[in-house]
C-alpha atoms as a PDB file:
ATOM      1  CA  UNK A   1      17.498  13.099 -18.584  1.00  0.00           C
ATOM      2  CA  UNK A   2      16.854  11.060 -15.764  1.00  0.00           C
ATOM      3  CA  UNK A   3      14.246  13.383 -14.041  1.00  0.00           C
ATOM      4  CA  UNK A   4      12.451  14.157 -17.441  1.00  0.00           C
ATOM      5  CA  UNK A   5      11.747  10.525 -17.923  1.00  0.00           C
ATOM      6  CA  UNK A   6      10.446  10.416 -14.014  1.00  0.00           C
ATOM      7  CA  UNK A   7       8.236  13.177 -14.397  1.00  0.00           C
ATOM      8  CA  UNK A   8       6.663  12.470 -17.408  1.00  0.00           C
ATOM      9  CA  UNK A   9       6.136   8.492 -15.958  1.00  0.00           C
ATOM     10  CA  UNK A  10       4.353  10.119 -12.687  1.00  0.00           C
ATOM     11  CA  UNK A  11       2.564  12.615 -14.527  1.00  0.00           C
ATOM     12  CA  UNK A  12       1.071   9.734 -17.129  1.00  0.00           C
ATOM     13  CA  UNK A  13       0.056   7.710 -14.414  1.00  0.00           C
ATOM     14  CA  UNK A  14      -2.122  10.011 -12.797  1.00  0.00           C
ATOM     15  CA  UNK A  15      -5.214   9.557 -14.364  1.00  0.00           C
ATOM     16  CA  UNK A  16      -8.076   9.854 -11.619  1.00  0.00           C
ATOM     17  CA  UNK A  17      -9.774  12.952  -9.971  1.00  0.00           C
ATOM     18  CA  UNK A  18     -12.794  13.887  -7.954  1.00  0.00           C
ATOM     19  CA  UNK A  19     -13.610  13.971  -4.567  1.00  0.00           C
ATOM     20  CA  UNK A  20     -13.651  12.318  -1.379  1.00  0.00           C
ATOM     21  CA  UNK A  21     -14.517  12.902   1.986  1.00  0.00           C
ATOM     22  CA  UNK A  22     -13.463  12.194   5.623  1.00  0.00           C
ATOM     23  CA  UNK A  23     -15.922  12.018   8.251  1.00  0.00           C
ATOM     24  CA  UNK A  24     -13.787  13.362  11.453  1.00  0.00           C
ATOM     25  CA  UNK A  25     -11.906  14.573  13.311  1.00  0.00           C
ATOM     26  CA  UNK A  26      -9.298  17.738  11.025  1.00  0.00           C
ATOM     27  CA  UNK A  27      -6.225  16.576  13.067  1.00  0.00           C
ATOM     28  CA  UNK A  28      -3.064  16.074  11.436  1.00  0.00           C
ATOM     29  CA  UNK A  29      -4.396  12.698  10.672  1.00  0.00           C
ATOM     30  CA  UNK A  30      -6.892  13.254   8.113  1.00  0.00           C
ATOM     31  CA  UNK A  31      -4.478  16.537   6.677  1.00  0.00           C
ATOM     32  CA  UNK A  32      -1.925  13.570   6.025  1.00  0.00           C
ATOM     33  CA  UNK A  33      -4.834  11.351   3.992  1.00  0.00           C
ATOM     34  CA  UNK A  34      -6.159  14.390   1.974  1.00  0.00           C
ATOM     35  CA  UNK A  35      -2.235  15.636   0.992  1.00  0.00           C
ATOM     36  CA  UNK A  36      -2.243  11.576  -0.111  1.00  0.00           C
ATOM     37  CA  UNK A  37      -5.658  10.952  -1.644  1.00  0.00           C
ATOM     38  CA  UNK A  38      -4.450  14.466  -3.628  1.00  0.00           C
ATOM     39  CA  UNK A  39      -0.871  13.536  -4.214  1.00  0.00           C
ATOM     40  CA  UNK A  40      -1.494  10.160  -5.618  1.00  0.00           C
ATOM     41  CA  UNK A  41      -4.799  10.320  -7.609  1.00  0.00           C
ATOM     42  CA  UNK A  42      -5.706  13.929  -8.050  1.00  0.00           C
ATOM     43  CA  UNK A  43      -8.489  13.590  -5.371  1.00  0.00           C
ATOM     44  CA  UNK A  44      -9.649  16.171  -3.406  1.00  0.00           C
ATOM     45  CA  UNK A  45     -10.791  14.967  -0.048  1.00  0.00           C
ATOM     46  CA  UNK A  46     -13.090  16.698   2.521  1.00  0.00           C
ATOM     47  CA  UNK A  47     -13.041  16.462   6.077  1.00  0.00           C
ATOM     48  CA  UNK A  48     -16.232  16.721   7.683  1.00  0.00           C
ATOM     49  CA  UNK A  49     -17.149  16.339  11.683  1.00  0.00           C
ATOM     50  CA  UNK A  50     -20.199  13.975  11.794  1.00  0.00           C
ATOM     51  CA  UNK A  51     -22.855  15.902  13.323  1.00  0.00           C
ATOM     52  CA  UNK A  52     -27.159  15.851  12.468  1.00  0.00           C
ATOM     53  CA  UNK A  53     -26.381  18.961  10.577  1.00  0.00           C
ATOM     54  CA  UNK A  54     -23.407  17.488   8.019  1.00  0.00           C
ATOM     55  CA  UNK A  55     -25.717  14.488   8.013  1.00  0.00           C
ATOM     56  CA  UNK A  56     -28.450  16.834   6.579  1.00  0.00           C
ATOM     57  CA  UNK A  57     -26.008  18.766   4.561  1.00  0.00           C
ATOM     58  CA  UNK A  58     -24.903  14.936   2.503  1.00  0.00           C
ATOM     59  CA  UNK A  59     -28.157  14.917   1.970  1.00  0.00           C
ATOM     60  CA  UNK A  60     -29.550  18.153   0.448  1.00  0.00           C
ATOM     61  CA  UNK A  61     -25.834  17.809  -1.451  1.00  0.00           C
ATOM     62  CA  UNK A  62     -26.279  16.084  -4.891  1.00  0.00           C
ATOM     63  CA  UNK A  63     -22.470  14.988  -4.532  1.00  0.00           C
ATOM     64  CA  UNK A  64     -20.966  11.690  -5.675  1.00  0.00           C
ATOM     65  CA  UNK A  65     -17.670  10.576  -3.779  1.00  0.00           C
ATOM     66  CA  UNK A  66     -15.410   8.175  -4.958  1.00  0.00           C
ATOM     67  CA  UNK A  67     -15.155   7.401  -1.447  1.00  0.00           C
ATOM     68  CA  UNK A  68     -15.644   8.278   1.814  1.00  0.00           C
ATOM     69  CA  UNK A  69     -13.541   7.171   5.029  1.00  0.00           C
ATOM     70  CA  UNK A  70     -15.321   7.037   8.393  1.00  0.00           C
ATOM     71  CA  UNK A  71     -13.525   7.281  11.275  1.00  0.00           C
ATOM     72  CA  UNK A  72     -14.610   5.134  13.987  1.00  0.00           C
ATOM     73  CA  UNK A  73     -12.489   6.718  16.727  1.00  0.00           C
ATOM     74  CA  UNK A  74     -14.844   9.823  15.561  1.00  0.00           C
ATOM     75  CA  UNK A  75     -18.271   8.586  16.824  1.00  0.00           C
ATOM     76  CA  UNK A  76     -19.453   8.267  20.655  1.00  0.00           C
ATOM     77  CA  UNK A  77     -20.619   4.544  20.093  1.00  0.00           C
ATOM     78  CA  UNK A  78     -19.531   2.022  17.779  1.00  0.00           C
ATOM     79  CA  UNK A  79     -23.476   2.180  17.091  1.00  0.00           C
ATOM     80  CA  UNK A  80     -23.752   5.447  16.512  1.00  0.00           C
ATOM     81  CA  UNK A  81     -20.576   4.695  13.678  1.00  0.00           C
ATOM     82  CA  UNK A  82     -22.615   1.801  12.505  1.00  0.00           C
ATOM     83  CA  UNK A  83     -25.796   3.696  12.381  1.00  0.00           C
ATOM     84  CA  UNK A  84     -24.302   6.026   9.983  1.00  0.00           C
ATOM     85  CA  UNK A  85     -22.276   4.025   7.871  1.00  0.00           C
ATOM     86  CA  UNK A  86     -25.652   2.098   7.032  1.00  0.00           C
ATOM     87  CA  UNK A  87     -27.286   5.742   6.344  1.00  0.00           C
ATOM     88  CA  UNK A  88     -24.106   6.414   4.116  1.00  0.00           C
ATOM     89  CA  UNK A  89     -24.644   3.210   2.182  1.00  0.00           C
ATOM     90  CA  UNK A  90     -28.359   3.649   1.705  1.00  0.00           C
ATOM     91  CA  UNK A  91     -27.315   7.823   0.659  1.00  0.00           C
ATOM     92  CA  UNK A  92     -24.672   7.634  -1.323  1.00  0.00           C
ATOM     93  CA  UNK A  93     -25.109   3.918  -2.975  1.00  0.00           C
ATOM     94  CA  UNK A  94     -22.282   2.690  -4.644  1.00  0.00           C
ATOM     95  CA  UNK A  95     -19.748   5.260  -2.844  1.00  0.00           C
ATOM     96  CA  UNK A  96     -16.598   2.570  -1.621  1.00  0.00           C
ATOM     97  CA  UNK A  97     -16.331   2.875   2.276  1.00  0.00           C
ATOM     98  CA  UNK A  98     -13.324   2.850   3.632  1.00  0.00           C
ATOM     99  CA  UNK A  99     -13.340   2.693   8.089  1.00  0.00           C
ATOM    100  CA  UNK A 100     -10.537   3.726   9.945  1.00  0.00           C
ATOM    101  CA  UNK A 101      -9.981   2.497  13.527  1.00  0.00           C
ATOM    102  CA  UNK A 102      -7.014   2.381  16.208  1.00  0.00           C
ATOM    103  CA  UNK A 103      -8.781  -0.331  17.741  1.00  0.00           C
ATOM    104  CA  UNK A 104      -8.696  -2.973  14.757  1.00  0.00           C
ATOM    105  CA  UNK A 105      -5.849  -5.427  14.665  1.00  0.00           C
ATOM    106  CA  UNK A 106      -4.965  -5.305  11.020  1.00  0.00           C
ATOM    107  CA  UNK A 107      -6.406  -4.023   7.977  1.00  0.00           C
ATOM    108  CA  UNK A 108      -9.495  -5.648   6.693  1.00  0.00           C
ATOM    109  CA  UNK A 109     -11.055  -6.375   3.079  1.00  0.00           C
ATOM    110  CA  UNK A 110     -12.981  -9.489   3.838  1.00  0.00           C
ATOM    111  CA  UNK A 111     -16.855  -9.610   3.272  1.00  0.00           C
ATOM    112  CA  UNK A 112     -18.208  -9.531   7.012  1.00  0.00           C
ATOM    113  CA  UNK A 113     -18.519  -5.792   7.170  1.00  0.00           C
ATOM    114  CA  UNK A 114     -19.549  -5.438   3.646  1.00  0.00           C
ATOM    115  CA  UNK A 115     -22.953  -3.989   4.666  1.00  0.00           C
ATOM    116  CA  UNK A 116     -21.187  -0.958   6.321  1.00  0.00           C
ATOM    117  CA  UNK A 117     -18.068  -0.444   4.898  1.00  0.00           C
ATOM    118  CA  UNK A 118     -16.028  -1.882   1.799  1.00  0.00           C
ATOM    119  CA  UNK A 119     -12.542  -1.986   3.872  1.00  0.00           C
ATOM    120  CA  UNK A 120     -11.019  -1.173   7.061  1.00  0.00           C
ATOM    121  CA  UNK A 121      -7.615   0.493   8.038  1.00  0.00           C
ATOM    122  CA  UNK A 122      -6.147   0.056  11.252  1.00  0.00           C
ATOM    123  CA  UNK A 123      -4.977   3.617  11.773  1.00  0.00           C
ATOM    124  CA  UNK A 124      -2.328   5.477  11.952  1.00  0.00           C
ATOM    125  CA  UNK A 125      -2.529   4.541   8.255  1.00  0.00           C
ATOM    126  CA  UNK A 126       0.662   4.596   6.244  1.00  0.00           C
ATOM    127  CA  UNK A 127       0.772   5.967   2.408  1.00  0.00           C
ATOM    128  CA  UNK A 128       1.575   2.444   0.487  1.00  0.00           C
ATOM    129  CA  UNK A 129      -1.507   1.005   2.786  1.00  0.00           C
ATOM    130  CA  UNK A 130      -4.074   3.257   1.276  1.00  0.00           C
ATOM    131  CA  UNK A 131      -2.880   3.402  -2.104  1.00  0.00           C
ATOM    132  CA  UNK A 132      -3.072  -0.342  -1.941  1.00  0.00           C
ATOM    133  CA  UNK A 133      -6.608  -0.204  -0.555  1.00  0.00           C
ATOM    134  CA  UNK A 134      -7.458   2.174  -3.353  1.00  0.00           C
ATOM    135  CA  UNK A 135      -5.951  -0.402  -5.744  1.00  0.00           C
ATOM    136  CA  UNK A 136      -7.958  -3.298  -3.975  1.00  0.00           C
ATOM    137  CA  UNK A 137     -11.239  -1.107  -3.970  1.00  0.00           C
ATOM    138  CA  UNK A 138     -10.934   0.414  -7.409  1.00  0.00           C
ATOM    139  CA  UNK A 139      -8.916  -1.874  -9.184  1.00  0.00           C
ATOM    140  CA  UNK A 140      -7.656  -0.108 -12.571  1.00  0.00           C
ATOM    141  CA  UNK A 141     -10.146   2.731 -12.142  1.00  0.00           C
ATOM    142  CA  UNK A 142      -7.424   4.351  -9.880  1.00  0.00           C
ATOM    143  CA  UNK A 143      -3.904   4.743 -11.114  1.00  0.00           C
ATOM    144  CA  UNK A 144      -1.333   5.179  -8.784  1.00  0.00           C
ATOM    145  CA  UNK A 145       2.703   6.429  -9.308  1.00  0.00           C
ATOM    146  CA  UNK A 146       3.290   2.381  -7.785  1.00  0.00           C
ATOM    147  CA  UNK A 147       4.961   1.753 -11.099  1.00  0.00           C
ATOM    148  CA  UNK A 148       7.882   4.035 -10.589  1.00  0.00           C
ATOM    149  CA  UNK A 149       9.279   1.662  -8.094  1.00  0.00           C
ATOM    150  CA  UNK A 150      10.024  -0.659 -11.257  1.00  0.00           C
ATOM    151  CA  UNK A 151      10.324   2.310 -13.385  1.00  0.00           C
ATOM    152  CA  UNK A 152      13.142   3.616 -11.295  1.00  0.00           C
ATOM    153  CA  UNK A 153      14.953  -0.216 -11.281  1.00  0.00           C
ATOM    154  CA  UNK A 154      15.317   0.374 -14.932  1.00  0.00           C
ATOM    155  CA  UNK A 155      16.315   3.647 -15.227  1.00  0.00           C
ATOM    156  CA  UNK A 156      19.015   2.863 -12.332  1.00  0.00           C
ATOM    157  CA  UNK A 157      20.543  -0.219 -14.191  1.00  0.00           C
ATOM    158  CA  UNK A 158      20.398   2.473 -17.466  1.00  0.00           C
ATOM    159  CA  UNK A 159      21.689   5.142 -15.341  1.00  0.00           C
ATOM    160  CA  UNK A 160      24.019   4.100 -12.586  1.00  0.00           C
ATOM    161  CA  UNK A 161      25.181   7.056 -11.309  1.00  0.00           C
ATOM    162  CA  UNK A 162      21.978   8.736 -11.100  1.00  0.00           C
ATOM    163  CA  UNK A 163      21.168   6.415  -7.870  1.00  0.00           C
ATOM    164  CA  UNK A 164      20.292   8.814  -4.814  1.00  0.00           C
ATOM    165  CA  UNK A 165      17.750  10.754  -7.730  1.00  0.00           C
ATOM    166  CA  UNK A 166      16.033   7.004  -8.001  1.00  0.00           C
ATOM    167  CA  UNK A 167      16.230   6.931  -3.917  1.00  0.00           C
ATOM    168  CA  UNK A 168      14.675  10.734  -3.998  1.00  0.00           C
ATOM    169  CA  UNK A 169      11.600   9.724  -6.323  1.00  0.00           C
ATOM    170  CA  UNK A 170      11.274   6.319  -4.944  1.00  0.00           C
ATOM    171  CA  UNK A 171       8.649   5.169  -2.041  1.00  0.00           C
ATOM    172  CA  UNK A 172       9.426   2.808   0.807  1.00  0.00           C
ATOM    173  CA  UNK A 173       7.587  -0.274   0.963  1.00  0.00           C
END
């Protein structure tokens, strides 16, 4: 019983899809944000290795992203990142942009870098991180499985004995 009325809660929140894309290094990295950006909302995310010729392929591709993550640690010169971030906004307008950096302090959703990017994640980043940035960025556009954590309180004080199931299904905060 108790797994039926899990699964049916996680599938019913999943209500997003599309795609997203990664611009790169494919290290294990970006493989852990795709399996997430898939797991959580149904989003397929591509990782892509900034070069002229992906920059040309964005172009000639009539694709729209929910969003795309830019990894500074990518690019030879925090110009060069800049340089295309600006080129991203101008390409793919209204596409969220989400920078990820080792050399950030924290994570960032204030308005000073608004004209590049819409947030920034110190990396490594960790799964309830970016589905919170997702919520932050989207709002109720995206629906994450977040409400199983409360989902799970109830079905533990209905189902005592079902308690290392809730632990199974349940995310660390």
């Amino acid at each position: 019983m108790f797994n039926k009325l899990l699964s049916q809660n996680v599938e019913n929140s999943r209500h997003s899809s599309g795609l997203a894309l990664l611009l790169g290094r494919y290290d294990e990295d970006s493989q852990i944000l795709q399996d997430w950006a898939y797991q959580e909302f149904k989003i397929s995310m591509m990782v892509v290795a900034y070069c002229q010729s992906a920059q040309n392929w964005l172009t000639e591709t009539p694709v729209n992203y929910k969003f795309i993550c830019v990894d500074l640690d990518h690019f030879q010169s925090m110009n060069e990142a800049v340089e295309v971030c600006l080129w991203l906004r101008k390409e793919k307008r209204g596409t969220k942009i989400i920078l990820l950096s080792h050399d950030v302090v924290t994570d960032d959703f204030g308005t000073e870098r608004n004209i590049i990017a819409d947030a920034t994640l110190r990396k490594p980043v960790t799964l309830n991180r970016f589905t919170d940035t997702m919520g932050i960025l989207f709002g109720r556009e995206l629906n994450t499985i977040d409400n199983t954590k409360d989902y799970a309180k109830v079905l533990k004080e209905m189902y005592p004995d079902a308690d290392s199931e809730i632990m199974r299904h349940t995310r660390e905060t």
